[in-house]
C-alpha atoms as a PDB file:
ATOM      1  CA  UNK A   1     -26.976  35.157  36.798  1.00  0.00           C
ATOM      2  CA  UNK A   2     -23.768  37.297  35.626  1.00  0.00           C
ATOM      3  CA  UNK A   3     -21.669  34.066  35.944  1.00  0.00           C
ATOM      4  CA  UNK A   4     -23.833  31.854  34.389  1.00  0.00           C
ATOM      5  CA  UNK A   5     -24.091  34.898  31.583  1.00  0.00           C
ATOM      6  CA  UNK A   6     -20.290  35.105  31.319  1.00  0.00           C
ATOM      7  CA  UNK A   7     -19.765  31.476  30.806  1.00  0.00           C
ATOM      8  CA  UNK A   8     -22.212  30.654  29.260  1.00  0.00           C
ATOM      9  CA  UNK A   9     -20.356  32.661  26.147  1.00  0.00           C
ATOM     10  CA  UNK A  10     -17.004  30.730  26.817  1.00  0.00           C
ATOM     11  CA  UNK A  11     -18.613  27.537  26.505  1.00  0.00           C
ATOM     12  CA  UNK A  12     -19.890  28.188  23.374  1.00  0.00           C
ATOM     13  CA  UNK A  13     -15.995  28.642  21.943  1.00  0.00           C
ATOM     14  CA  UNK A  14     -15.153  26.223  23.459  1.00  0.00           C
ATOM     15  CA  UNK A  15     -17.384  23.649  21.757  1.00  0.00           C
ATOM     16  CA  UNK A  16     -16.600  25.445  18.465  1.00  0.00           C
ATOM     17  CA  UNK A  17     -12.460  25.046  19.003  1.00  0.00           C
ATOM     18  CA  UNK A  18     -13.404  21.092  20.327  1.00  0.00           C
ATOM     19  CA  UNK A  19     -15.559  20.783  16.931  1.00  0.00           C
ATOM     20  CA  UNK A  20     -13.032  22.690  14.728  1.00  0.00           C
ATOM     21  CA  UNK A  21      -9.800  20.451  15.991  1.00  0.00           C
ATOM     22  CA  UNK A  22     -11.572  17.362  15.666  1.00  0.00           C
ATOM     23  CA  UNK A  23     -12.494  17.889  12.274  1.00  0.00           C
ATOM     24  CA  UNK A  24      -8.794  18.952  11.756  1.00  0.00           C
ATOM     25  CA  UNK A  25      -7.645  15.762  13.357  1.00  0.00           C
ATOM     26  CA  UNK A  26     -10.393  14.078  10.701  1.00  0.00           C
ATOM     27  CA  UNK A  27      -8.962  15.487   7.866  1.00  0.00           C
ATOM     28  CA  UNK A  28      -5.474  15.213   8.876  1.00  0.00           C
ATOM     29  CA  UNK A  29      -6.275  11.467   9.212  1.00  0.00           C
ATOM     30  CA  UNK A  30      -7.438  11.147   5.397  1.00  0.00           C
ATOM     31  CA  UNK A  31      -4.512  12.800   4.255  1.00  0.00           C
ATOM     32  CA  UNK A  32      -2.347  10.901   6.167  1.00  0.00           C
ATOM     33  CA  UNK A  33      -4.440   7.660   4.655  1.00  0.00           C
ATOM     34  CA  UNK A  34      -4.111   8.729   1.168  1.00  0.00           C
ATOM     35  CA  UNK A  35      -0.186  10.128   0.897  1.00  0.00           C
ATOM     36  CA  UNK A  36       0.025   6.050   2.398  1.00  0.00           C
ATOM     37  CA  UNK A  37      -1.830   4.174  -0.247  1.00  0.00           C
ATOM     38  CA  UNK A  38      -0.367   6.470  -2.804  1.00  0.00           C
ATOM     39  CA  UNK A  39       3.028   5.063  -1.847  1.00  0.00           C
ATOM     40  CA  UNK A  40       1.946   1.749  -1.517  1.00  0.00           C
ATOM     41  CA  UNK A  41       0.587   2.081  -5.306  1.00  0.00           C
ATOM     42  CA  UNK A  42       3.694   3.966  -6.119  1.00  0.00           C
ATOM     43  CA  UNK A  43       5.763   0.673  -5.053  1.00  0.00           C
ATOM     44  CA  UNK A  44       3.840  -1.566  -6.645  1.00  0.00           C
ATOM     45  CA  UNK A  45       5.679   0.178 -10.169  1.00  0.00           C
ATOM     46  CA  UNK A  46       9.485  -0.327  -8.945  1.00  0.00           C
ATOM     47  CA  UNK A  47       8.324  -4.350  -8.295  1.00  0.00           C
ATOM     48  CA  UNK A  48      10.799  -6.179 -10.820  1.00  0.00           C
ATOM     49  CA  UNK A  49       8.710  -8.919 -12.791  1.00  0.00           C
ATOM     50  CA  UNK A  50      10.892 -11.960 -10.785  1.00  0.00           C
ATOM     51  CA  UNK A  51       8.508 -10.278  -7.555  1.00  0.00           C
ATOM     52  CA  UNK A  52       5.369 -10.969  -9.108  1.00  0.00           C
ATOM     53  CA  UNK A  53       4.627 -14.591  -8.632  1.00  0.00           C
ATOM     54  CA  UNK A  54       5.617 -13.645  -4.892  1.00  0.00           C
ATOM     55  CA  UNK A  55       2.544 -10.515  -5.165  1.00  0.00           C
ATOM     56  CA  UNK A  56       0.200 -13.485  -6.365  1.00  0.00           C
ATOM     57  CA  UNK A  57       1.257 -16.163  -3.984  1.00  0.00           C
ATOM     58  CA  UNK A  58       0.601 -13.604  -0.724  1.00  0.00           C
ATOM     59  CA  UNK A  59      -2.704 -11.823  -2.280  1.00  0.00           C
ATOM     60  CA  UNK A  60      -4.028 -15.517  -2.301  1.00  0.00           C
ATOM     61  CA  UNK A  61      -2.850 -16.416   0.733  1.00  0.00           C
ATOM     62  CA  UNK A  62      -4.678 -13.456   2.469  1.00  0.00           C
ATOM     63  CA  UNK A  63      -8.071 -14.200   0.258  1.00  0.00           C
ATOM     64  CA  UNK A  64      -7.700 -17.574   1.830  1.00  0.00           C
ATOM     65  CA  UNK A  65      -7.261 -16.644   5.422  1.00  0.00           C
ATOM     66  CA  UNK A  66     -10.073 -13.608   5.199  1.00  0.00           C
ATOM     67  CA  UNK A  67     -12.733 -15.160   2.990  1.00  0.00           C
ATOM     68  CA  UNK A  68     -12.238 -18.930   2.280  1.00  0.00           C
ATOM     69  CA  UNK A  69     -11.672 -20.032   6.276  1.00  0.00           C
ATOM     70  CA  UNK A  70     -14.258 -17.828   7.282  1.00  0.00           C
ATOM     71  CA  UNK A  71     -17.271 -18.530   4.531  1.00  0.00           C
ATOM     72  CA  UNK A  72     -19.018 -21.453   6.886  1.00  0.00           C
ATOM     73  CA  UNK A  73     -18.928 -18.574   9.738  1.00  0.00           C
ATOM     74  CA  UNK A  74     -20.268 -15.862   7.741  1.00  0.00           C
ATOM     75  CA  UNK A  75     -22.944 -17.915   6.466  1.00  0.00           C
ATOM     76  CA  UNK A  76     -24.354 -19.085   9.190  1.00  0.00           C
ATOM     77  CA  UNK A  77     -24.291 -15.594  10.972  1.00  0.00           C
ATOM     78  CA  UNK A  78     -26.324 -14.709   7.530  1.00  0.00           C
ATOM     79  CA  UNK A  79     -28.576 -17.288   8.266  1.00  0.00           C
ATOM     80  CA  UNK A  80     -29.607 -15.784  11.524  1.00  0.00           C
ATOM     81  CA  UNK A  81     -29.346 -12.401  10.516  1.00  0.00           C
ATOM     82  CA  UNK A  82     -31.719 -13.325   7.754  1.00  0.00           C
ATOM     83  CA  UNK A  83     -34.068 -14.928  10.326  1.00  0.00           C
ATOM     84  CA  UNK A  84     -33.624 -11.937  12.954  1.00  0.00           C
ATOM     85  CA  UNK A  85     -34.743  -9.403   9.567  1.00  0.00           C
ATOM     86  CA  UNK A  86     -38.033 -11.486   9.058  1.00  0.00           C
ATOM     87  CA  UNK A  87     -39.051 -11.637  12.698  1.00  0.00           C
ATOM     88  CA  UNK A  88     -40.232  -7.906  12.651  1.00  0.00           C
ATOM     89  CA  UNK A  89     -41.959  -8.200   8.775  1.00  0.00           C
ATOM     90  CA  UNK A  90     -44.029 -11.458  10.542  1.00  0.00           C
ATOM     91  CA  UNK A  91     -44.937  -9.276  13.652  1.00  0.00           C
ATOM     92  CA  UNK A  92     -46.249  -6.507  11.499  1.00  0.00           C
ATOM     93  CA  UNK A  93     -47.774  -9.018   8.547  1.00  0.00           C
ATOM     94  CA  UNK A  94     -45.953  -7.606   5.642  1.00  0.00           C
ATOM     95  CA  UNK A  95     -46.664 -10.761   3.370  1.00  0.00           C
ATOM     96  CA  UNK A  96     -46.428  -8.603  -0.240  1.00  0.00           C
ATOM     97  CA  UNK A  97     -43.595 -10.248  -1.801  1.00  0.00           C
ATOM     98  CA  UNK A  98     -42.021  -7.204  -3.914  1.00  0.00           C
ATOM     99  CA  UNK A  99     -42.209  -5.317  -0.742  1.00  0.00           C
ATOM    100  CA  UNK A 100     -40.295  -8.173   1.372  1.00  0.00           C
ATOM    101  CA  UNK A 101     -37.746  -8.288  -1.396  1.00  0.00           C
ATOM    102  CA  UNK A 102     -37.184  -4.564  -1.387  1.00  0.00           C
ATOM    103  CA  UNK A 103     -37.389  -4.240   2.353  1.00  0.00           C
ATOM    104  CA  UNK A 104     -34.278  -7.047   2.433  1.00  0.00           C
ATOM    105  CA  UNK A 105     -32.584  -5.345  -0.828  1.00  0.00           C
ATOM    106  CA  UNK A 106     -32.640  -1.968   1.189  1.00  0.00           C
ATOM    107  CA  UNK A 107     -31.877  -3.009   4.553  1.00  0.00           C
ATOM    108  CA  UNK A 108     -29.135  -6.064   4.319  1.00  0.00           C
ATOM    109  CA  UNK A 109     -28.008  -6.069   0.391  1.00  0.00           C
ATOM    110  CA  UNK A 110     -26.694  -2.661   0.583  1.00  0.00           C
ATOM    111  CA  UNK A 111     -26.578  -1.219   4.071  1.00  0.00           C
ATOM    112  CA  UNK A 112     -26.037  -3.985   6.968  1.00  0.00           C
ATOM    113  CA  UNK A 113     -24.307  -7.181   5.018  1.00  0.00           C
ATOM    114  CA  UNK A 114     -20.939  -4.520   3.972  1.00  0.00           C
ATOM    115  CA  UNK A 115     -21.094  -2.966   7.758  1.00  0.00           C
ATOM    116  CA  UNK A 116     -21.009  -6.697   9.507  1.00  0.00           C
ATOM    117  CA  UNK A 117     -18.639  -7.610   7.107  1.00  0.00           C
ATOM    118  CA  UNK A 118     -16.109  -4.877   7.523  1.00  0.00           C
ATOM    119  CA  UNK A 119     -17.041  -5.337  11.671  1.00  0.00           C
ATOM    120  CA  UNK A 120     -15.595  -8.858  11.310  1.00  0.00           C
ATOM    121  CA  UNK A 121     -12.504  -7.944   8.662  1.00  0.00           C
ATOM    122  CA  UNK A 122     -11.460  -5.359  11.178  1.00  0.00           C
ATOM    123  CA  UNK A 123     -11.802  -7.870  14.137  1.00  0.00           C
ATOM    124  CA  UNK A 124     -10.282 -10.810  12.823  1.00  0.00           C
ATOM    125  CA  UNK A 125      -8.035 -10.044   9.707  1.00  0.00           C
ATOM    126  CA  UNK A 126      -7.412  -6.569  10.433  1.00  0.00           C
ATOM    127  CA  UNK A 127      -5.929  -7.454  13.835  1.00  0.00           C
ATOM    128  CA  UNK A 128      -4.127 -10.359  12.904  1.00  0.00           C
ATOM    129  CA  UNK A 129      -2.368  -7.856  10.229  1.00  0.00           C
ATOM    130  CA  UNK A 130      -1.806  -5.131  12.781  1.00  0.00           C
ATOM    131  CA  UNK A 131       0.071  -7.848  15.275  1.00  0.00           C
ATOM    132  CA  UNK A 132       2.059  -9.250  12.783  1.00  0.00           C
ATOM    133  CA  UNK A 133       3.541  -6.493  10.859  1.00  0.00           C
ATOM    134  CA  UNK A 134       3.946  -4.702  14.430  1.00  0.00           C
ATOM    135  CA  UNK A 135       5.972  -7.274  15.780  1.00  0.00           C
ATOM    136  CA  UNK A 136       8.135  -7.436  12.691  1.00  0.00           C
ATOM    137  CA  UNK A 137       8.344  -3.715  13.367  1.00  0.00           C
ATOM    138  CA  UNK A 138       9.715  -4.069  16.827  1.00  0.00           C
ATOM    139  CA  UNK A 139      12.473  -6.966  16.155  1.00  0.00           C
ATOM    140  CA  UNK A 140      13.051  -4.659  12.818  1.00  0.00           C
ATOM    141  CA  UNK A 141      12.738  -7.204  10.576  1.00  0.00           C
ATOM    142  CA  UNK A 142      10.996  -4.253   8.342  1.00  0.00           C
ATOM    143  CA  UNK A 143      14.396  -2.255   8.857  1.00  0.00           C
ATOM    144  CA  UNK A 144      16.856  -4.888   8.200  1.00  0.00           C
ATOM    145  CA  UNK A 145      14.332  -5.838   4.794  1.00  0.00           C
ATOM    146  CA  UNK A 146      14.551  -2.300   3.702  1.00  0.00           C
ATOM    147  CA  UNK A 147      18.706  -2.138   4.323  1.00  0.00           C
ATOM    148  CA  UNK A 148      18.551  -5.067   2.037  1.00  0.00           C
ATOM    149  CA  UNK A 149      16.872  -3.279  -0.908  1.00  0.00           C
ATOM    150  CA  UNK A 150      13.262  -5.082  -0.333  1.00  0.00           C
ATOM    151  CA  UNK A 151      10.350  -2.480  -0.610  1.00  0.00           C
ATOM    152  CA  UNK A 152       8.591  -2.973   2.804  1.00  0.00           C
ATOM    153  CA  UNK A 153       5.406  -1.382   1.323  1.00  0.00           C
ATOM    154  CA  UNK A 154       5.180  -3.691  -1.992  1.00  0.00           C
ATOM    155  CA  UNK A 155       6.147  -6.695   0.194  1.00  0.00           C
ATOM    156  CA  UNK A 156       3.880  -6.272   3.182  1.00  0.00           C
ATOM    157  CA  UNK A 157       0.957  -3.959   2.557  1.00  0.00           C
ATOM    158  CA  UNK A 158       0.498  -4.541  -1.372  1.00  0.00           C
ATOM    159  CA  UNK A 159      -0.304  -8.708  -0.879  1.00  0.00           C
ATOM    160  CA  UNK A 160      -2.549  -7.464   1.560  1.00  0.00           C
ATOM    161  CA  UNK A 161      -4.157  -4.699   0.196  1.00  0.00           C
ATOM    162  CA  UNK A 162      -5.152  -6.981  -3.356  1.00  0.00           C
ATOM    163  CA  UNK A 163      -6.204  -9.775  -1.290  1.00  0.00           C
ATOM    164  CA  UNK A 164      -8.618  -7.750   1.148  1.00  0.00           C
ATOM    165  CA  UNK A 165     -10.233  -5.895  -1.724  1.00  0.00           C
ATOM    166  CA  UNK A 166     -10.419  -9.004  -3.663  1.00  0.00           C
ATOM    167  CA  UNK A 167     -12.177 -10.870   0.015  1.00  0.00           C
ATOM    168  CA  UNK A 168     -14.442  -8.104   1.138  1.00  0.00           C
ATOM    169  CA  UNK A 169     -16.867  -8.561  -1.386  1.00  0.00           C
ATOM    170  CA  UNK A 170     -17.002 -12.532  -1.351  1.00  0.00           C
ATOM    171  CA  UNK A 171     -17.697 -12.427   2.002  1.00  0.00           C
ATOM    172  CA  UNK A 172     -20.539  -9.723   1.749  1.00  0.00           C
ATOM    173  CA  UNK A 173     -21.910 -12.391  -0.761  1.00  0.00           C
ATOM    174  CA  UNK A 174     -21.547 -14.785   1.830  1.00  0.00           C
ATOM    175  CA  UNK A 175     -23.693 -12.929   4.049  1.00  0.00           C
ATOM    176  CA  UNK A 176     -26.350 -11.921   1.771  1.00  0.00           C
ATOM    177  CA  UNK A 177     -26.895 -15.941   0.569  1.00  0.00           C
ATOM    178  CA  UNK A 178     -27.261 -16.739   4.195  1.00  0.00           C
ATOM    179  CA  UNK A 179     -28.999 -13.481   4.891  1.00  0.00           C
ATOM    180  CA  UNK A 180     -31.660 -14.800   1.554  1.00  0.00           C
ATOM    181  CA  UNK A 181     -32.277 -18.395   2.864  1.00  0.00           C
ATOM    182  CA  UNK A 182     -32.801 -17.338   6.361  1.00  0.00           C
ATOM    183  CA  UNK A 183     -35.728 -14.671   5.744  1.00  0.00           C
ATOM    184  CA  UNK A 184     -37.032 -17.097   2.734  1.00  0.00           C
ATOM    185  CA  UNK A 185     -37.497 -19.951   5.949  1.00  0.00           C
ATOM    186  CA  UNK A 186     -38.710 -17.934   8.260  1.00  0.00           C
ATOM    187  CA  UNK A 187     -41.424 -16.015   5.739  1.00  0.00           C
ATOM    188  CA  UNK A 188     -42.427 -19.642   4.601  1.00  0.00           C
ATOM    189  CA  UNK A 189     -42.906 -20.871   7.169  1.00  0.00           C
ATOM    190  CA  UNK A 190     -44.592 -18.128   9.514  1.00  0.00           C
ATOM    191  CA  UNK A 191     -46.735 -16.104   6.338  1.00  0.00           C
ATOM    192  CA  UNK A 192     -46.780 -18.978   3.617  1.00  0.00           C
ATOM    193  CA  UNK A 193     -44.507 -16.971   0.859  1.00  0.00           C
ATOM    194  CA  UNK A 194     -43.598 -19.404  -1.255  1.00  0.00           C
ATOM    195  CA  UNK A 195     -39.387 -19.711  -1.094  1.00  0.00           C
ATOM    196  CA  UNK A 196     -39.196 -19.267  -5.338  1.00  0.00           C
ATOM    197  CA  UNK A 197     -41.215 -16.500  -5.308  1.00  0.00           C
ATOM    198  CA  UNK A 198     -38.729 -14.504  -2.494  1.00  0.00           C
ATOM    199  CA  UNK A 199     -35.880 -15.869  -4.021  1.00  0.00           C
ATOM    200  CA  UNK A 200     -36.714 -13.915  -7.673  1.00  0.00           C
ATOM    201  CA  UNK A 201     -38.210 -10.882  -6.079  1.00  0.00           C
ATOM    202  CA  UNK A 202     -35.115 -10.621  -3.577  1.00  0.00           C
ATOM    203  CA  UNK A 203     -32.683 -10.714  -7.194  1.00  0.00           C
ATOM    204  CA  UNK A 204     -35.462  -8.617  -8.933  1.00  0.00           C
ATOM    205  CA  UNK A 205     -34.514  -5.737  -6.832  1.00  0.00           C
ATOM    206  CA  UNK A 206     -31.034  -5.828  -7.784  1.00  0.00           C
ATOM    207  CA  UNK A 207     -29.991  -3.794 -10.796  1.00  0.00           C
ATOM    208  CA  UNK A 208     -26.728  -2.922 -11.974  1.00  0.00           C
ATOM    209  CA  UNK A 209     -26.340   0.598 -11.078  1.00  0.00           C
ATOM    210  CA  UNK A 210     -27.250  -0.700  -7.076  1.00  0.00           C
ATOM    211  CA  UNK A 211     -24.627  -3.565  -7.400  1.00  0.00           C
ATOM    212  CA  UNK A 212     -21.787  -1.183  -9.041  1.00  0.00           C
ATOM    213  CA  UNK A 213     -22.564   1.501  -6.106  1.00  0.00           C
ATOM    214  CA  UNK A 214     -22.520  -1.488  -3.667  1.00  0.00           C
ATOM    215  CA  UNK A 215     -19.352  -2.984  -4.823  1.00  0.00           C
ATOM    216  CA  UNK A 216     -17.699   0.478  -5.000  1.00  0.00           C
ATOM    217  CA  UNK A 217     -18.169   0.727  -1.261  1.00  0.00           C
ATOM    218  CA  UNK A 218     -16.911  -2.759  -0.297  1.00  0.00           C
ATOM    219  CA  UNK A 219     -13.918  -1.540  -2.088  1.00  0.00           C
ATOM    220  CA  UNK A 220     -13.400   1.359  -0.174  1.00  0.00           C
ATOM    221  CA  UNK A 221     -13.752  -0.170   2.881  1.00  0.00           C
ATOM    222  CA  UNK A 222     -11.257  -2.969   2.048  1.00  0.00           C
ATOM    223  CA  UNK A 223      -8.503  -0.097   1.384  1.00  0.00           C
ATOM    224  CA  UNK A 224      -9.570   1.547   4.419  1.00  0.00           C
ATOM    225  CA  UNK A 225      -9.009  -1.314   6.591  1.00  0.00           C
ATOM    226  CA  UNK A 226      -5.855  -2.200   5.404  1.00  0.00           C
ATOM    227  CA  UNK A 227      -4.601   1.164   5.178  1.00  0.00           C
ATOM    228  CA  UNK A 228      -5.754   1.792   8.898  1.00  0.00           C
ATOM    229  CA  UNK A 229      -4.169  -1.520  10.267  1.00  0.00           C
ATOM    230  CA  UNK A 230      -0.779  -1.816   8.177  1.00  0.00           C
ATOM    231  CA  UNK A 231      -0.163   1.992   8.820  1.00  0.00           C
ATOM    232  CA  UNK A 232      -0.849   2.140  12.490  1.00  0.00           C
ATOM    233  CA  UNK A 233       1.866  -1.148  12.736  1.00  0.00           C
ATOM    234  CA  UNK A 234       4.042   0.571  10.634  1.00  0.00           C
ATOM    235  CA  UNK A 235       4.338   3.784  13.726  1.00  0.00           C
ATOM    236  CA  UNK A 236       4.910   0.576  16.350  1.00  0.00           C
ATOM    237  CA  UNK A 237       8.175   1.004  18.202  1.00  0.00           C
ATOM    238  CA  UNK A 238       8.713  -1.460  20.388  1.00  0.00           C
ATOM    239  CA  UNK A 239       6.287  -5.217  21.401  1.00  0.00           C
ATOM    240  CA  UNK A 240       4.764  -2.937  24.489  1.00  0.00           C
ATOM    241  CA  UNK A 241       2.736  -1.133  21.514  1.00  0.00           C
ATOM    242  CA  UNK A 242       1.556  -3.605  19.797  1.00  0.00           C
ATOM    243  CA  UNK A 243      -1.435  -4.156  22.721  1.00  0.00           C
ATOM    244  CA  UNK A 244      -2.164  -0.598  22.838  1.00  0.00           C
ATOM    245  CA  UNK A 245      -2.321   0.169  18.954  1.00  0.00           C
ATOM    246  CA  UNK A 246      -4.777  -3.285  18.218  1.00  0.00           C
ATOM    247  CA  UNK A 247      -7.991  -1.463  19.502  1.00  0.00           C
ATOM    248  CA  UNK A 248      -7.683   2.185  18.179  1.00  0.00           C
ATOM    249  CA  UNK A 249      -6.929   0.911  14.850  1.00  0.00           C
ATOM    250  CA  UNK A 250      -9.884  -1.813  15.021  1.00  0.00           C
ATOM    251  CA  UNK A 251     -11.638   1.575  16.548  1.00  0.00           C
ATOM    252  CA  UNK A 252     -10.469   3.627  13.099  1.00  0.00           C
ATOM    253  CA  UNK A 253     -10.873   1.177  10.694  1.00  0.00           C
ATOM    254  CA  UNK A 254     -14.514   0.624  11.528  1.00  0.00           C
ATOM    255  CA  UNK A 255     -15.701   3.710  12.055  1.00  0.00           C
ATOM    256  CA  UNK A 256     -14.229   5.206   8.991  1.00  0.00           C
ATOM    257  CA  UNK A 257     -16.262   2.255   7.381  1.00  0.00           C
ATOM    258  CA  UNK A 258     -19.295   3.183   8.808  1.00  0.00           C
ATOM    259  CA  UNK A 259     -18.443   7.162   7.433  1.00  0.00           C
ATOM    260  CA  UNK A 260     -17.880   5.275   3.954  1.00  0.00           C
ATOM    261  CA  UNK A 261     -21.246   3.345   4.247  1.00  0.00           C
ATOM    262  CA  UNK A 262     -23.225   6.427   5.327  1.00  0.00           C
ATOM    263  CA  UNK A 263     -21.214   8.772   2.171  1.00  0.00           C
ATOM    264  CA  UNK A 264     -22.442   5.792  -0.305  1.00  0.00           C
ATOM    265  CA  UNK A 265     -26.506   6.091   1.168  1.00  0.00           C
ATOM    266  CA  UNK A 266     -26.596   9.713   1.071  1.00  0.00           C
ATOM    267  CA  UNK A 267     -25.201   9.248  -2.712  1.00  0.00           C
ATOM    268  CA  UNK A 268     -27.774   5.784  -2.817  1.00  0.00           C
ATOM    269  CA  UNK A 269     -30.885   7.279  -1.744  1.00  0.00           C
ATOM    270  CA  UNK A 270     -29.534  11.381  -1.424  1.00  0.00           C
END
């Protein structure tokens, strides 16, 4: 008994000091996030106006590779999500329209369609960011760029950093089309709700104040990611690194989305 008393004590500060340096570690994180996007915003005012159509050309080039190649994917894994939401509303015979449309406002509009979105951002994009800026890093092609007078932040992360926040959303539209038809088929054809009738009570539920707090949060999440990948290949040193610093910052940059996704529903529904 007198050991398990005098531990028992210890433990306890011990847990405190593991809780109090990991939210240090948290919040020396965001700081470290934030002093980076306010340089990358600070570059973006030395650009010369010859560098512009060069800003444009890349910001399009990543909207293409993040949202136009992968719209056919994102639908279709909006169709089944959509299906895979209505599965559970036909085993417990919710057949009220408004509450169908509310149920898929609350549950996929605003919380699940932005997570799954992010999820595959992070997975695809995100990496494919991370590998090629870090192996620019270790042949220091960054250096030699910078020696030359080129701004590696407005050149590398700013093109990015338009063209995911530009993306996020259009694929979180994506998802929520598919995520629409899928539960319409599946309610029609299981419970008889007519497809019209889901359709207008599904963009019923959406008012402006929802979609601005919605949007908001895609936003965020777009910085985040990009901040999180192009930062953490920024610290590689050599190609060994690039392997080992893809799946912490995949780790980071989701997680710190699904923070920014639960932040938004306490504000939502708080």
């Amino acid at each position: 008994m007198r050991v398990v008393t005098a531990t028992t004590p210890a433990r306890g500060w011990q847990s405190i000091e593991s809780l109090g340096q990991t939210a240090i570690r948290l919040l020396r994180g965001v700081l470290e996030e934030l002093d980076f996007l306010a340089v990358v915003l600070m570059s973006s005012g030395s650009m010369s106006r010859g560098e512009w159509p060069f800003l444009v050309r890349h910001a399009w080039q990543q909207i293409y590779f993040t949202a136009v190649r992968q719209a056919v994917l994102l639908a279709v894994v909006g169709l089944i999500l959509g299906v895979l939401t209505a599965f559970p509303l036909i085993v417990f015979r919710i057949e009220d329209p408004h509450l169908l449309g509310r149920i898929t406002n609350i549950m996929m509009y605003h919380q699940f369609s932005p997570i799954l979105a992010t999820l595959f951002v992070a997975g695809l994009s995100g990496a494919a960011i991370t590998a090629e800026l870090g192996e620019l890093r270790a042949n220091q092609a960054i250096d030699h760029l910078a020696a030359m007078g080129v701004n590696p932040y407005s050149f590398f992360v700013l093109p990015r950093l338009i063209g995911m926040v530009l993306s996020l959303p259009i694929l979180v539209l994506w998802l929520n089309v598919g995520v629409t038809i899928g539960a319409a088929a599946m309610l029609n054809l299981y419970q008889q709700v007519p497809l019209t009738v889901f359709f207008r009570v599904c963009l019923a539920g959406l008012s402006r104040g929802s979609l601005a707090l919605t949007g908001a949060m895609v936003v965020m999440q777009a910085i985040h990611v990009i901040l999180v990948q192009t930062s953490s290949a920024f610290r590689v040193g050599a190609y060994v690194d690039i392997p080992r610093t893809l799946p912490g910052a995949f780790a980071r940059s989701f997680v710190g989305c699904l923070v920014i996704a639960l932040l938004f529903s306490l504000v939502r529904y708080g």
